[in-house]
C-alpha atoms as a PDB file:
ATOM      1  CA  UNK A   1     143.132 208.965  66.528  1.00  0.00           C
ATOM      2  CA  UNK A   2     145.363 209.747  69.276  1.00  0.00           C
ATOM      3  CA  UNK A   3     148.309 208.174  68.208  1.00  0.00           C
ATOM      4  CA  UNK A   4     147.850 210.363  64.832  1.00  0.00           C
ATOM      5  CA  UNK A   5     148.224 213.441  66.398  1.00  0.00           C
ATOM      6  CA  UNK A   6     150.341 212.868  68.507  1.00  0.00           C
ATOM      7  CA  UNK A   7     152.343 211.531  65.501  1.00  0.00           C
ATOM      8  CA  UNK A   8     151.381 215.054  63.943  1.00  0.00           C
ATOM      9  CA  UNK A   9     152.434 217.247  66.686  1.00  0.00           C
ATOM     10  CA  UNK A  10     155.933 215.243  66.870  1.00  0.00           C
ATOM     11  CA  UNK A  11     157.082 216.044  62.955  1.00  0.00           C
ATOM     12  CA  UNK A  12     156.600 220.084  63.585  1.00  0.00           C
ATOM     13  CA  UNK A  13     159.144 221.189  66.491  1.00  0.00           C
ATOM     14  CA  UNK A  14     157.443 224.633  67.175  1.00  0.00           C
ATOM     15  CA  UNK A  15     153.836 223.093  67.326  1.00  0.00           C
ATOM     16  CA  UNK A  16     155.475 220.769  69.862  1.00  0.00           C
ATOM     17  CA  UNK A  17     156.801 223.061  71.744  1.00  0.00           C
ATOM     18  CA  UNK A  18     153.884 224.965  72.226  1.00  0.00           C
ATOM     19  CA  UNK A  19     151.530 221.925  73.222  1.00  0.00           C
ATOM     20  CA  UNK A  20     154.264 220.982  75.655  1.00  0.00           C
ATOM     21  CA  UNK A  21     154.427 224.462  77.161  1.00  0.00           C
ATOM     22  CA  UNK A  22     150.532 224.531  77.269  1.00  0.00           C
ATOM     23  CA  UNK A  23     149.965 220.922  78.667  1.00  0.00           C
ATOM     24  CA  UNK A  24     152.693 221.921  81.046  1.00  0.00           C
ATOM     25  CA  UNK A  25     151.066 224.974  82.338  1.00  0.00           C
ATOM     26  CA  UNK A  26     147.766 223.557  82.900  1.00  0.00           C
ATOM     27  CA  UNK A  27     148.995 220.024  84.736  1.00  0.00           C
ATOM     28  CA  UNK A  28     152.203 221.279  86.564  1.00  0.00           C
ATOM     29  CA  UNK A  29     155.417 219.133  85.751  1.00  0.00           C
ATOM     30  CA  UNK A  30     154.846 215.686  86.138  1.00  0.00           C
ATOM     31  CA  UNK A  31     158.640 214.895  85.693  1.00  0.00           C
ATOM     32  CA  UNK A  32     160.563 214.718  88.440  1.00  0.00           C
ATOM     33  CA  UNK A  33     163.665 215.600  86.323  1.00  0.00           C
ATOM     34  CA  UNK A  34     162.210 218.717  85.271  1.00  0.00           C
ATOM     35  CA  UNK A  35     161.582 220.209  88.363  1.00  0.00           C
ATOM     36  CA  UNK A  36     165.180 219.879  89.457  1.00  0.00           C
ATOM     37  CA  UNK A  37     166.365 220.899  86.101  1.00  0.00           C
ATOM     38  CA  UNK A  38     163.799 223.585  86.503  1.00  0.00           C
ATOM     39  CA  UNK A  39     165.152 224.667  90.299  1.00  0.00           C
ATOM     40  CA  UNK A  40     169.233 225.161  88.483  1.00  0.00           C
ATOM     41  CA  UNK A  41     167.890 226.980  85.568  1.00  0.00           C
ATOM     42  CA  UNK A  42     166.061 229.723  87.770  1.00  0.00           C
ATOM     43  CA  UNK A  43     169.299 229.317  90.379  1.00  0.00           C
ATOM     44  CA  UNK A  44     171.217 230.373  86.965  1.00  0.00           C
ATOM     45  CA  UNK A  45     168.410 233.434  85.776  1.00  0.00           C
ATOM     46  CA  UNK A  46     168.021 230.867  83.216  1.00  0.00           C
ATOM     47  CA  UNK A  47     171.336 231.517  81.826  1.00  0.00           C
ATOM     48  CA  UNK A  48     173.350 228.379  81.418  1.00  0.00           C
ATOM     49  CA  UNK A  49     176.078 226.876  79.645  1.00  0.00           C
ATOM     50  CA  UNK A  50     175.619 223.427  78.655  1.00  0.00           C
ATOM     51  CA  UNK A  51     177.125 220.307  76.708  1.00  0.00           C
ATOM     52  CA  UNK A  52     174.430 217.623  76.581  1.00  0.00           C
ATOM     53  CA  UNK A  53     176.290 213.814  75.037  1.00  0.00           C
ATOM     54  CA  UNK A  54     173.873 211.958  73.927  1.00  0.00           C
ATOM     55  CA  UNK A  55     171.347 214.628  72.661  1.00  0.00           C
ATOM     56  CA  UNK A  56     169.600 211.750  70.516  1.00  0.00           C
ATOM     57  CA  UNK A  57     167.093 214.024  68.354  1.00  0.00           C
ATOM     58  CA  UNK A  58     166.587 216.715  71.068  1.00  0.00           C
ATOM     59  CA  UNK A  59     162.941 216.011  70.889  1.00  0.00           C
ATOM     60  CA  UNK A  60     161.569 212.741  72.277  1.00  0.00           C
ATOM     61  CA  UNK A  61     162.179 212.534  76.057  1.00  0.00           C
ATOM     62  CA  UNK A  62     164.791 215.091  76.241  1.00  0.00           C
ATOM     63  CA  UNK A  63     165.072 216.382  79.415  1.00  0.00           C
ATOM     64  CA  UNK A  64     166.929 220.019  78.031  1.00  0.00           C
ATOM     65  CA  UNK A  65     164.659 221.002  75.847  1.00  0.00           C
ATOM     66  CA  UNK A  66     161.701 222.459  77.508  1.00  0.00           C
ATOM     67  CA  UNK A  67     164.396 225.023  79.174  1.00  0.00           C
ATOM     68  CA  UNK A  68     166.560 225.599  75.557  1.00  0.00           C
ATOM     69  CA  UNK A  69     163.478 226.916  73.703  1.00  0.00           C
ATOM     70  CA  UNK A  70     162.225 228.757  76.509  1.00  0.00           C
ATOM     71  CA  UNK A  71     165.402 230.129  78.322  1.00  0.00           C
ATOM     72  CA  UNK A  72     169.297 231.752  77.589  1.00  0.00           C
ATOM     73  CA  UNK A  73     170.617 227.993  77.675  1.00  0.00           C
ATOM     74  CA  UNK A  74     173.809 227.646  75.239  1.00  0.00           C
ATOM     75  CA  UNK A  75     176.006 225.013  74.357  1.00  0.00           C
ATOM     76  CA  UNK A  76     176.805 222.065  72.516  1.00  0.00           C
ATOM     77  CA  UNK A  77     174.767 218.850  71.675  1.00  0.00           C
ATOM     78  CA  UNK A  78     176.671 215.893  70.308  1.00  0.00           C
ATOM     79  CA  UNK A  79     174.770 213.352  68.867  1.00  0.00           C
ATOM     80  CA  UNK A  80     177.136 210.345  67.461  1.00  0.00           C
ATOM     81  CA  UNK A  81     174.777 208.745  65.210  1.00  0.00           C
ATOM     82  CA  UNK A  82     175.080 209.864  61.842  1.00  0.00           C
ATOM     83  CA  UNK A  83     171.249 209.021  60.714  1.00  0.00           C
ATOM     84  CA  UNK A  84     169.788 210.580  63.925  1.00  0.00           C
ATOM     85  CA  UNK A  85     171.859 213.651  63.780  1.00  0.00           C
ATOM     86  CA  UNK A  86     170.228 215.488  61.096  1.00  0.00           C
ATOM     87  CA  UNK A  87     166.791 215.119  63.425  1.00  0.00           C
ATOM     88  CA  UNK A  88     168.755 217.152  66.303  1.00  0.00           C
ATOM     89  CA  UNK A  89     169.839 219.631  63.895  1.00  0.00           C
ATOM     90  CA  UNK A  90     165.768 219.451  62.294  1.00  0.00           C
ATOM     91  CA  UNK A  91     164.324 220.053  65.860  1.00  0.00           C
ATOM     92  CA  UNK A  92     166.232 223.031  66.695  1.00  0.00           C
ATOM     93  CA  UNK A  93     166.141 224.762  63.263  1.00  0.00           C
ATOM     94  CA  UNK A  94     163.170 226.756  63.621  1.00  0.00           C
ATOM     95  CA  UNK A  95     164.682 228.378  67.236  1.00  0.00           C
ATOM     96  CA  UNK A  96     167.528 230.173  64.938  1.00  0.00           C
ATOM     97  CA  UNK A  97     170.072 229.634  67.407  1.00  0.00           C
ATOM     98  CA  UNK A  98     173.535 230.476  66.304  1.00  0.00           C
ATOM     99  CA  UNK A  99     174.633 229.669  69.930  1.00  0.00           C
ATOM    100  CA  UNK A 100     174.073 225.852  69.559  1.00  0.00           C
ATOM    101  CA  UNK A 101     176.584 224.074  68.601  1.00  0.00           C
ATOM    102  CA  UNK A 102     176.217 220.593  66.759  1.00  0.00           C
ATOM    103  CA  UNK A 103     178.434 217.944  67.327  1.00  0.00           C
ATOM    104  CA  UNK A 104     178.238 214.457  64.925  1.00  0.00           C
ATOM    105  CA  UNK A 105     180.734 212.252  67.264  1.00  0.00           C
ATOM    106  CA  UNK A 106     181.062 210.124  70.140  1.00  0.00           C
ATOM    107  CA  UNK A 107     182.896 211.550  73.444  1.00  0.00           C
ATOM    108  CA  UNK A 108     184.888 208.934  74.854  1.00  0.00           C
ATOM    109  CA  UNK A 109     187.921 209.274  77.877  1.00  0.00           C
ATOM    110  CA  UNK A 110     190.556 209.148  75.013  1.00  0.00           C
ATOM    111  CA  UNK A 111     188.746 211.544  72.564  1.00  0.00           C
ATOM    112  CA  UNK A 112     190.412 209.998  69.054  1.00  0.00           C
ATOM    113  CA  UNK A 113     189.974 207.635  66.741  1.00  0.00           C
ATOM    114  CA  UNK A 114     186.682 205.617  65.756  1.00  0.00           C
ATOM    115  CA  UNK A 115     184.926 203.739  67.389  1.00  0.00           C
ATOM    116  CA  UNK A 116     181.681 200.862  66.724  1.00  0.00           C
ATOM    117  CA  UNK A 117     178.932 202.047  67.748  1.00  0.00           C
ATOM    118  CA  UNK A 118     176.212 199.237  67.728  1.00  0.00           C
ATOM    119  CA  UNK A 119     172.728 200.026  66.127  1.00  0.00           C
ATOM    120  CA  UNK A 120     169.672 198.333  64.282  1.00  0.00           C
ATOM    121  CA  UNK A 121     170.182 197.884  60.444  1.00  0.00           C
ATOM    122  CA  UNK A 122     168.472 200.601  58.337  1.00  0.00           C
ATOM    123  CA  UNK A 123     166.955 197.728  56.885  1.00  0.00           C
ATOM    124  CA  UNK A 124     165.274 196.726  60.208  1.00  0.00           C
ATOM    125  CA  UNK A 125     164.132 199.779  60.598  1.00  0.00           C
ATOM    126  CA  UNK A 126     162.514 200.941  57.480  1.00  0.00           C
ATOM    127  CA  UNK A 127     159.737 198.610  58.383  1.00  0.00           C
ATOM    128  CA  UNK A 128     158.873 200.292  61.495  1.00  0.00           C
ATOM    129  CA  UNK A 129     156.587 202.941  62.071  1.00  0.00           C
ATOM    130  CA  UNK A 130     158.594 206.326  63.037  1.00  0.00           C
ATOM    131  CA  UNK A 131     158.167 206.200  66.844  1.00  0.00           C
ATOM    132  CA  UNK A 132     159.546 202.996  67.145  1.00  0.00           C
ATOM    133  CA  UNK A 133     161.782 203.234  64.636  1.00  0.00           C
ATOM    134  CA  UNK A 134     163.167 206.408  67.178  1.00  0.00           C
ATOM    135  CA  UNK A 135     163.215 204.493  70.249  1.00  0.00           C
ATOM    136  CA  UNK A 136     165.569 201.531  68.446  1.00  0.00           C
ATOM    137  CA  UNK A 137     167.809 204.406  67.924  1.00  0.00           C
ATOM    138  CA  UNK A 138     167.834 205.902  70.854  1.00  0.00           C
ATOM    139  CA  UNK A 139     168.877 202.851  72.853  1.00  0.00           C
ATOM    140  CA  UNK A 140     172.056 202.479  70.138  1.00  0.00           C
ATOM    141  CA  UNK A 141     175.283 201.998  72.011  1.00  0.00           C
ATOM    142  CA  UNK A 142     179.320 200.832  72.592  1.00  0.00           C
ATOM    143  CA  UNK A 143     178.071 197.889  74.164  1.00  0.00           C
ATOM    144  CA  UNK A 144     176.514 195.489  71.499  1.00  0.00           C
ATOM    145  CA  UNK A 145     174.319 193.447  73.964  1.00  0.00           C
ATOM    146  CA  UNK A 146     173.022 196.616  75.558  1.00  0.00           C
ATOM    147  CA  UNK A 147     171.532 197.095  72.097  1.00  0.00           C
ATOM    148  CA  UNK A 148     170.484 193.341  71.959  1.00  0.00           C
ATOM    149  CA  UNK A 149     168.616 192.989  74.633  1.00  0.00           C
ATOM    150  CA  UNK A 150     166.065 195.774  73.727  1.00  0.00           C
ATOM    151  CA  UNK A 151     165.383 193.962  70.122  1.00  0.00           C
ATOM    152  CA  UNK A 152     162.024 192.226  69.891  1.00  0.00           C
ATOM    153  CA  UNK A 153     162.223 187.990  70.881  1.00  0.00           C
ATOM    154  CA  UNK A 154     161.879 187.374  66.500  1.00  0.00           C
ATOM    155  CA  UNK A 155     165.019 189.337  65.689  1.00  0.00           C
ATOM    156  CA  UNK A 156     168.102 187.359  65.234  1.00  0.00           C
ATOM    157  CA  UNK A 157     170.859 190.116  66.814  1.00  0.00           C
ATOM    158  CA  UNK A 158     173.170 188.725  64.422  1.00  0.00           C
ATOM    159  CA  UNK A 159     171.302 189.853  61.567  1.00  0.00           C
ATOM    160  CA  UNK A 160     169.317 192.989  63.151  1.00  0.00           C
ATOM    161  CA  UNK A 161     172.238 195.241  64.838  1.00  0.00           C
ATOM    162  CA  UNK A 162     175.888 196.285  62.696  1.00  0.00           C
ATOM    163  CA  UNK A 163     178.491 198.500  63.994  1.00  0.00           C
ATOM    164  CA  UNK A 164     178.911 202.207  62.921  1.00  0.00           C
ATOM    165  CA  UNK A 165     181.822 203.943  63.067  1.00  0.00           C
ATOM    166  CA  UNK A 166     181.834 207.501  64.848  1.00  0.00           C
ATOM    167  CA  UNK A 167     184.507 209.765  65.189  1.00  0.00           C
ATOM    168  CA  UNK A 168     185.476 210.666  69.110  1.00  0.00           C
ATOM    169  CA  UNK A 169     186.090 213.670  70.831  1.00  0.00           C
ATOM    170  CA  UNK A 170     187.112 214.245  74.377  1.00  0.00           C
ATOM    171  CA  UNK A 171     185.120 216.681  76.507  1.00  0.00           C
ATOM    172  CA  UNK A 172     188.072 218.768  77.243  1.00  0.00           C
ATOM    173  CA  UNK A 173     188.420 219.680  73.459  1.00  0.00           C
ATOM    174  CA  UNK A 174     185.059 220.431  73.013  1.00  0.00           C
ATOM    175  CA  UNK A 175     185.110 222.978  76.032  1.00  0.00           C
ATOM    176  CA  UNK A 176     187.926 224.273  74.487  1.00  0.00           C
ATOM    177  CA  UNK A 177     186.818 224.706  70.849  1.00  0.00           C
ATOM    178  CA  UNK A 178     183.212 225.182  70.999  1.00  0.00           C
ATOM    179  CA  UNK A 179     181.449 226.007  74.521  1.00  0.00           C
ATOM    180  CA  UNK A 180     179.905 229.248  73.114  1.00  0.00           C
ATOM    181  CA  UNK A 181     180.052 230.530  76.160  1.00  0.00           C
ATOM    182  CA  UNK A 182     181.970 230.312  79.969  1.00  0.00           C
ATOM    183  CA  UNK A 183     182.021 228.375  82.682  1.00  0.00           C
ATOM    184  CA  UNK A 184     180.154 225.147  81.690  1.00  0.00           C
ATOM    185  CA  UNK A 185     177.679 225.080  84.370  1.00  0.00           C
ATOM    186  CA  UNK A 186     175.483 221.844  83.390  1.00  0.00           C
ATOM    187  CA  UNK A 187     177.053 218.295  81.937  1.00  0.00           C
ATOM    188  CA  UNK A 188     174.530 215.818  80.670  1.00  0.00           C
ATOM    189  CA  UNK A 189     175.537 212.483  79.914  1.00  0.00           C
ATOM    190  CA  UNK A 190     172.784 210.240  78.377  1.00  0.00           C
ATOM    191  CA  UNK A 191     175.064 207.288  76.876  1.00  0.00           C
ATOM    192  CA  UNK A 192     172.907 204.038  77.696  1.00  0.00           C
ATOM    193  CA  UNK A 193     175.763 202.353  79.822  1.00  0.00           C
ATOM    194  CA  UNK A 194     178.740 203.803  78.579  1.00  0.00           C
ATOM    195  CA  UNK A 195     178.116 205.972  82.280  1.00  0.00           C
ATOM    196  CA  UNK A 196     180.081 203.991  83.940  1.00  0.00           C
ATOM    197  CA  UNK A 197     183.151 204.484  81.663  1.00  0.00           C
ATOM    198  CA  UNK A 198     182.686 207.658  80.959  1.00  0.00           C
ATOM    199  CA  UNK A 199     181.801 209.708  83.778  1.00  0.00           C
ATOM    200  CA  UNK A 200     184.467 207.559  85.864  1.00  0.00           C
ATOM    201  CA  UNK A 201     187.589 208.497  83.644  1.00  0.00           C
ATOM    202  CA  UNK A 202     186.699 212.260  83.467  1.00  0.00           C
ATOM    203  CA  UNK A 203     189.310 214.542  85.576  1.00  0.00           C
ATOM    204  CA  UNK A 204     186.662 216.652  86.976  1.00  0.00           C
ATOM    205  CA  UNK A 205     189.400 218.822  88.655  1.00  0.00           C
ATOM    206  CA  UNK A 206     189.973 220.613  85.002  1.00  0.00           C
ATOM    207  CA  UNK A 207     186.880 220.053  83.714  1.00  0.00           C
ATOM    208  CA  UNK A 208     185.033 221.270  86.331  1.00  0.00           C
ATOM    209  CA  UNK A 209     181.192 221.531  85.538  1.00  0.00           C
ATOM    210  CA  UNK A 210     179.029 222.973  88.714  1.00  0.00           C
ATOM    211  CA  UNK A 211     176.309 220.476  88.002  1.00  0.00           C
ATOM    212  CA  UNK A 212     176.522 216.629  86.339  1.00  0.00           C
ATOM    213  CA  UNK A 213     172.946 215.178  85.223  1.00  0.00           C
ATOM    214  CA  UNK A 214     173.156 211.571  84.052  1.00  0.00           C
ATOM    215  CA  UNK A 215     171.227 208.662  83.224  1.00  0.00           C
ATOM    216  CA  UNK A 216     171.126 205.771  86.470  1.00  0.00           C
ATOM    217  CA  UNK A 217     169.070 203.249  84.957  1.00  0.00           C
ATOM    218  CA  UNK A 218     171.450 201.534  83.069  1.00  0.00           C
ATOM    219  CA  UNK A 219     174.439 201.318  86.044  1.00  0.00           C
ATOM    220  CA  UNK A 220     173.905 198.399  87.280  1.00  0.00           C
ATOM    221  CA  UNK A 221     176.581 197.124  89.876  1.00  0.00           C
ATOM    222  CA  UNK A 222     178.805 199.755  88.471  1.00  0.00           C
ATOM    223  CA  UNK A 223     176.568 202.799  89.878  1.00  0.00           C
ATOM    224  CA  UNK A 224     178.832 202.932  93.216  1.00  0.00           C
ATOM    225  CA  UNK A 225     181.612 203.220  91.648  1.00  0.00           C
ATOM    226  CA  UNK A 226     180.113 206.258  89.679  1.00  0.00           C
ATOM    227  CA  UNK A 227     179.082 208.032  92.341  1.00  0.00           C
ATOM    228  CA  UNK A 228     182.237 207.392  94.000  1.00  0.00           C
ATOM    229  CA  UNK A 229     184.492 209.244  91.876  1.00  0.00           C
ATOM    230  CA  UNK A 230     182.174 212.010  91.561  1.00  0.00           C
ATOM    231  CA  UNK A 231     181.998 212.315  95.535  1.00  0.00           C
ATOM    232  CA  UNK A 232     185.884 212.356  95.258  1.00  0.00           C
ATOM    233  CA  UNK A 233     185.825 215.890  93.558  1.00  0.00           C
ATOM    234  CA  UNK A 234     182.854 217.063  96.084  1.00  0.00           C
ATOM    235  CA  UNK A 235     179.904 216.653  94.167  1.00  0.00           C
ATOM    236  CA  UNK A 236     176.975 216.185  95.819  1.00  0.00           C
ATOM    237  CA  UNK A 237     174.190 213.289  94.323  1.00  0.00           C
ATOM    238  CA  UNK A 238     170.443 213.278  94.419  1.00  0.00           C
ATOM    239  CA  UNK A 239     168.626 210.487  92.673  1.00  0.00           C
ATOM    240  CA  UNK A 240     165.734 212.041  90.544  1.00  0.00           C
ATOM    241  CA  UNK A 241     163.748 208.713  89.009  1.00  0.00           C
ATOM    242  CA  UNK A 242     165.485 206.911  86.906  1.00  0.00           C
ATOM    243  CA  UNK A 243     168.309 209.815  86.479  1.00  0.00           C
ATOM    244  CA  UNK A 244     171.031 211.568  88.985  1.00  0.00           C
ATOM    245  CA  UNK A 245     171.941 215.616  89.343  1.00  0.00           C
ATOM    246  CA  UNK A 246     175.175 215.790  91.020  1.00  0.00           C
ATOM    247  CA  UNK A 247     175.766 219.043  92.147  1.00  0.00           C
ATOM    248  CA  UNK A 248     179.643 220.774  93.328  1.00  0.00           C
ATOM    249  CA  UNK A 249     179.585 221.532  96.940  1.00  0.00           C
ATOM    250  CA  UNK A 250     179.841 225.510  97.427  1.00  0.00           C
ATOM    251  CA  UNK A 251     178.190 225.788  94.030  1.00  0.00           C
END
């Protein structure tokens, strides 16, 4: 019974939003992540200018959206999955926010071309139920064995996964062309693994966010290295669970 409405609350955005808000105000925030996201909104008067890669379908374990329905948080959410896109654009619909901006593409350190990104067949996933089928996609990725090693022990990867192509974009073009609004005070990068390519070839002396929340858990011996380059431009890092805020010094 619990797993149907819970199932029921998920489909309608608004009514999700409201239980969140509700559960959230009665039991304090349990997330860790939230309450530092929480701290730079209010830093901010809850004014801030975001791009969030990876926004997946901006509902299931997104760390943004508690403070984009509630707060003056605009900016872009690219999403590079072409059947999970549409959800992100679904979930948001209801807000009538001209000031997000949609993005169907990949951002990669060269920003052109296509690249494969690796995901479970449609096929595969039509026999799911819709929360799983979700979490498949969420865990979609560059790296083809990243994707493989979250498929059940039956599923030949072979015959499960098949690359998509996605168009790329780099972040300084999307600053340029569709940041609704100036400076970009928060980068999120949620790109299971591609981290550690990404945030390591970004020239953060032009880009120049004041805060960079990412995704840790999927680093591995690479995470150093990450928080290396970021140190070299004088962020600051604080490890929140299974995530990182790194902050600009003097910001």
């Amino acid at each position: 019974m619990l797993k149907l409405i819970k199932d029921f609350v998920r489909r309608r955005p608004a009514l999700y939003d409201r239980v969140r808000n509700l559960k959230r105000s009665v039991l304090g925030a349990q997330d860790p992540a939230y309450g530092r996201l929480r701290e730079f909104s209010h830093s901010h008067r809850d004014q801030v200018n975001f791009i969030q890669i990876g926004a997946n379908d901006g509902l299931r374990n997104d760390p943004l959206r508690p403070f984009i329905v509630r707060h003056d948080w605009q900016g872009v959410l690219v999403e590079p999955l072409p059947t999970v896109f549409p959800l992100l654009q679904r979930n948001y619909a209801y807000l009538q926010r001209p000031q997000l901006v949609f993005l169907n593409a990949a951002v990669t350190v060269e920003g052109e071309g296509n690249l494969e990104f690796w995901s479970v067949k449609q096929s595969h996933l039509d026999a799911l139920p819709l929360e799983q089928r979700l979490d498949f996609q969420r865990k979609a990725s560059f790296n083809r064995g990243h994707v493989a090693g979250f498929l059940p022990a039956h599923w030949n990867p072979d015959q499960a996964l098949e690359p998509v192509p996605v168009p790329c974009l780099g972040l300084e073009q999307i600053i340029a062309t569709h940041l609704p609004r100036k400076p970009l005070h928060l980068l999120v990068i949620d790109v299971e693994g591609y981290e550690s390519t990404l945030i390591p070839g970004l020239d953060f002396s032009r880009i120049r966010p004041e805060a960079v929340f990412f995704e840790t858990e999927h680093l591995g011996a690479d995470k150093q290295r990450v928080f290396d380059h970021l140190g070299r431009y004088g962020y600051r890092i604080d490890e929140v669970g299974l995530d990182a805020m790194a902050v600009r010094e003097g910001s």
